[in-house]
Protein backbone atom coordinates (compact mmCIF):
# COMPACT_ATOMS: atom_id res chain seq x y z
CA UNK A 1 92.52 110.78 129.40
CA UNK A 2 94.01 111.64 125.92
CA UNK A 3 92.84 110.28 123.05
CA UNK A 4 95.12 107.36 121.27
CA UNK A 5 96.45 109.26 118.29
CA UNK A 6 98.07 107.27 115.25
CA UNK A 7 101.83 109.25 114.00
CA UNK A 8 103.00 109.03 110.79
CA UNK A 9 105.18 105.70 110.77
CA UNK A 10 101.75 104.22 111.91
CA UNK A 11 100.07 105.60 109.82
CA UNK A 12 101.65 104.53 106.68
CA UNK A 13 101.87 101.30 108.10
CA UNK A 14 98.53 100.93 108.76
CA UNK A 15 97.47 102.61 105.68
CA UNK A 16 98.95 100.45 103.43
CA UNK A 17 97.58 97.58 105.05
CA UNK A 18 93.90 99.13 104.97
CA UNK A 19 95.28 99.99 100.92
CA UNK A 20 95.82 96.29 100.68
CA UNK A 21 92.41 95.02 102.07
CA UNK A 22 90.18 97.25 100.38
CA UNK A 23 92.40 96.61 97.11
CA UNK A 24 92.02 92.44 97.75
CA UNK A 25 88.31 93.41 98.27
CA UNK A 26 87.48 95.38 95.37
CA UNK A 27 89.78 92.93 93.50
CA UNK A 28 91.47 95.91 92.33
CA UNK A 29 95.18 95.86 91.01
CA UNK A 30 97.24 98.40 92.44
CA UNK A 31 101.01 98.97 93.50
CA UNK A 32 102.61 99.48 97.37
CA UNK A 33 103.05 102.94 97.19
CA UNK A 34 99.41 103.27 96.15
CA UNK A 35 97.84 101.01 98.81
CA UNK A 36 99.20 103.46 100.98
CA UNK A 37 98.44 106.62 99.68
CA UNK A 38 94.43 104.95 99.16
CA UNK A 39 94.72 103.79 102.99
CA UNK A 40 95.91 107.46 104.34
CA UNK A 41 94.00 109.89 102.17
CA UNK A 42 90.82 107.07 102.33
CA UNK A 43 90.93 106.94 106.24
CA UNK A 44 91.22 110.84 105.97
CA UNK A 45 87.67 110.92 103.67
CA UNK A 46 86.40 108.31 105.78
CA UNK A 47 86.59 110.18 109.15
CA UNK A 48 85.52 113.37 107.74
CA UNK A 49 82.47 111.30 106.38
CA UNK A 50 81.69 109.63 109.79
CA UNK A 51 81.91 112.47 111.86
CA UNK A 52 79.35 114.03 110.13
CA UNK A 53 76.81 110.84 111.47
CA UNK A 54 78.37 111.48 115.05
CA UNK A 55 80.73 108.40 114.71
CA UNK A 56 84.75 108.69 115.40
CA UNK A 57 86.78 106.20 115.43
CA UNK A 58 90.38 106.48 117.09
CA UNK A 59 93.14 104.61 117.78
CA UNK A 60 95.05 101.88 115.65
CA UNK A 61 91.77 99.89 114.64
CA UNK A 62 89.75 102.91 113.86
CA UNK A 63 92.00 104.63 111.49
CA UNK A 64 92.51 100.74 110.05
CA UNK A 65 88.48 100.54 109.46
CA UNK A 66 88.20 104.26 108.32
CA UNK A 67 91.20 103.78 105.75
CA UNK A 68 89.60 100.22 104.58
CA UNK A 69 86.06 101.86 103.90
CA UNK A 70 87.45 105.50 102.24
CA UNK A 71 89.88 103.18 100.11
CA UNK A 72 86.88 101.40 99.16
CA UNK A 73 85.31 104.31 98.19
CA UNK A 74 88.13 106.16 96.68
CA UNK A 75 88.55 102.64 94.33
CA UNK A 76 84.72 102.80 93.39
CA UNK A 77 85.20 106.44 92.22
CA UNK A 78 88.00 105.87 90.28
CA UNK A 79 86.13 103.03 88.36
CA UNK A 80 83.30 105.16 88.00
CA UNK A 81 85.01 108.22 86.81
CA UNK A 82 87.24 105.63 84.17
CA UNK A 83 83.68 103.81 82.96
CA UNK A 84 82.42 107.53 81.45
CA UNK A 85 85.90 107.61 79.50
């Protein structure tokens, strides 16, 4: 059986809505069009992270919890990187 894969109207979709969460959770302040790109490129990081542990997510949900935690992180870096300014 193939694995579930996510295209690109998903995943923009489902980007911007991980974008969204991790931006409502770091009580960060950032635009649509952001969200998005945070929720693609994050869920991109994330999965590159995670499959170094053995872990892969797939489908819908997985690419929304891998966008939600490399947001996250991608947010965290970017307020790191601004604090030594």
């Amino acid at each position: 059986m193939a694995d579930a894969e996510v295209g690109w109207i998903a995943a923009i979709i489902i980007g911007g809505i991980a974008g969204w969460l991790a931006e409502q959770f770091m009580h960060s302040n950032m635009g649509l069009l952001m969200n998005i790109v945070l929720g693609i490129v994050g869920a991109a990081i994330a999965s590159a992270i995670l499959s170094l542990f053995g872990i892969v997510l797939g489908g819908w949900i997985g690419y929304l919890i891998c966008g939600f935690i490399g947001a996250c992180l991608l947010i965290w870096i970017v307020r790191a990187v601004r604090a030594r300014s």
